[in-house]
Protein backbone atom coordinates (compact mmCIF):
# COMPACT_ATOMS: atom_id res chain seq x y z
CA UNK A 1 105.94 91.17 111.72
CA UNK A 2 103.79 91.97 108.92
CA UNK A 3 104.35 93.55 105.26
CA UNK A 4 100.87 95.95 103.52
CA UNK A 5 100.80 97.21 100.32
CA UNK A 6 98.43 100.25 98.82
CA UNK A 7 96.13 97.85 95.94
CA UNK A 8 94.12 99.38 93.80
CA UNK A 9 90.68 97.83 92.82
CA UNK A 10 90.40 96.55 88.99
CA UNK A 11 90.34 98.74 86.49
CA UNK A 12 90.74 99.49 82.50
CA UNK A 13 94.49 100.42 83.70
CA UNK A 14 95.83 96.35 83.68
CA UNK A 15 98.82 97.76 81.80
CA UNK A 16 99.72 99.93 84.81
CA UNK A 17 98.36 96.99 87.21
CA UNK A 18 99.90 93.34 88.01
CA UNK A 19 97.74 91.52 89.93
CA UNK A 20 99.18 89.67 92.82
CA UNK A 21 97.82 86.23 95.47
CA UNK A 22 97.49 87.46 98.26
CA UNK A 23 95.94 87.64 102.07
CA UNK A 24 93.10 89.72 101.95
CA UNK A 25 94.11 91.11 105.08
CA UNK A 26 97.40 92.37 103.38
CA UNK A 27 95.67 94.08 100.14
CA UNK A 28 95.13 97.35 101.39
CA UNK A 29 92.68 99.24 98.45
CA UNK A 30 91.30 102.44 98.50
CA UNK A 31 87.47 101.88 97.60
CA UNK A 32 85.91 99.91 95.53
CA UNK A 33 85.77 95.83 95.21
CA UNK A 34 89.62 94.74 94.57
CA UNK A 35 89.89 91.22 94.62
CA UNK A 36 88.55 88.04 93.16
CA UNK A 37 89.67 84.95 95.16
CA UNK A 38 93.23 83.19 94.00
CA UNK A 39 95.06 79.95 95.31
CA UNK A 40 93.86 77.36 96.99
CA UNK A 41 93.05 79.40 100.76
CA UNK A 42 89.75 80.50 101.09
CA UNK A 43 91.60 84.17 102.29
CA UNK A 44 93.63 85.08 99.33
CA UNK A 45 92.52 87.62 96.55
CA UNK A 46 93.84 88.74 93.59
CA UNK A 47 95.16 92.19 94.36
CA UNK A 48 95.51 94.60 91.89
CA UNK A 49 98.93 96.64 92.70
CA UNK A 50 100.94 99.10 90.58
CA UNK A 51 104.20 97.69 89.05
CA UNK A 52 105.76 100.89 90.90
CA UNK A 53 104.67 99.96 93.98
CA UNK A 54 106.49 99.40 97.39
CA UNK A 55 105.49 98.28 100.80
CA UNK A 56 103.82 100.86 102.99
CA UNK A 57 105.97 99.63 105.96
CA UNK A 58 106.65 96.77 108.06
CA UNK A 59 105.10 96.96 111.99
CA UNK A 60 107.28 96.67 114.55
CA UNK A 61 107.15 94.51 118.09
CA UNK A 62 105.40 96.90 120.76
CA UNK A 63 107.71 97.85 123.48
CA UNK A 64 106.73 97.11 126.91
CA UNK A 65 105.81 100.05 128.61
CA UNK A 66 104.20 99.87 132.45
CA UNK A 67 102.52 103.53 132.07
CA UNK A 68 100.75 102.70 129.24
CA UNK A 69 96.77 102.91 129.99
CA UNK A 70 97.24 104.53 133.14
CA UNK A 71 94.21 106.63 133.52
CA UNK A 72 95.14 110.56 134.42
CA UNK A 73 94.25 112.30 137.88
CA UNK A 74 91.50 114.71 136.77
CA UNK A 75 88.52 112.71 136.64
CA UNK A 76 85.25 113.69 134.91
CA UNK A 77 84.04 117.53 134.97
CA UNK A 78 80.24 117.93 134.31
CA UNK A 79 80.11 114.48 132.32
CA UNK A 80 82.83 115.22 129.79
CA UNK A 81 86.70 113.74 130.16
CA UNK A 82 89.34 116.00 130.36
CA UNK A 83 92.30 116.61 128.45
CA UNK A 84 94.54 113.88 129.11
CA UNK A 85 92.09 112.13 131.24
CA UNK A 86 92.40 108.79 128.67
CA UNK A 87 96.01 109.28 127.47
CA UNK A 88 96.09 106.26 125.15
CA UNK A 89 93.15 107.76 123.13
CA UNK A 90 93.86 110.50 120.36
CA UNK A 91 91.93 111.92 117.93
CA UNK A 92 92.28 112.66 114.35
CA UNK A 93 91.42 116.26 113.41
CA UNK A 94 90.99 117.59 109.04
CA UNK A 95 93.40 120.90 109.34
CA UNK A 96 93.13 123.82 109.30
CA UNK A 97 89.45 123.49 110.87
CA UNK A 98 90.46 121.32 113.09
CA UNK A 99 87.01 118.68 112.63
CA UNK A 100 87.13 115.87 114.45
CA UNK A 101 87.40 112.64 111.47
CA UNK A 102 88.26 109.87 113.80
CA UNK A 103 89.82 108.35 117.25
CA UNK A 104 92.56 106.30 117.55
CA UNK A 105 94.58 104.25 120.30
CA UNK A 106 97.90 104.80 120.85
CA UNK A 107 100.14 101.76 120.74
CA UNK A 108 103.14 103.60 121.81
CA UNK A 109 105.20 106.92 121.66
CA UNK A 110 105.01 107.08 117.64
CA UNK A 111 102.39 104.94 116.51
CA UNK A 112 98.53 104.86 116.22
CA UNK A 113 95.62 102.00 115.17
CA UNK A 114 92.82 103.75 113.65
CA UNK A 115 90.02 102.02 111.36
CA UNK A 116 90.93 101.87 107.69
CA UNK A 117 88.07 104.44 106.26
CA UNK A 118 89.36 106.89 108.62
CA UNK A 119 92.94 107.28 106.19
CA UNK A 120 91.72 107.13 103.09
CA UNK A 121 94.33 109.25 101.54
């Protein structure tokens, strides 16, 4: 189980920011360079995180599902996959255009692992 919090990277706001040791892996910034090193592990940083702030949620254990990754019946059409061809693959569209941003995998019914640029907001 693991707990990630929204940083922020340093700023002239250190009234509104308390910096906090940390895993790097755990300070989750939005641009920017966030962190000096703290503590005595080579992997914690000093992130900078509003006094309001609150987790951004724990992750749970991933059911076991058999169907997961099973590839769909349709096969290929002129070189390009059909729709639901790759069922544990989604992609993340910008609305109302529709613009393709970014894929994902799905890890199970509710929940997708994208890369962190791709969710900057």
């Amino acid at each position: 189980m693991s707990v990630f919090v929204v940083g922020k990277a340093q700023s002239d706001h250190e009234n509104e920011f308390g910096c906090h040791c940390m895993e790097y892996w755990t300070c989750i910034t939005r641009g920017g360079s966030p962190y000096s090193y703290c503590g005595l592990s080579a992997s914690s940083v000093c992130c900078f995180i509003s006094l309001n702030a609150k987790p951004v949620g724990i992750l749970p254990l991933a059911k076991k599902n058999k169907s997961c990754g099973t590839k769909g019946a349709d096969g290929k059409k002129e070189g390009q996959a059909e729709m639901s061809e790759w069922p544990w693959h989604a992609a993340i569209l910008e609305q109302p255009q529709d613009l393709y941003v970014c894929g994902a995998s799905l890890l199970d019914e509710a929940w997708l692992l994208t890369a962190a640029h791709c969710v900057d907001d």
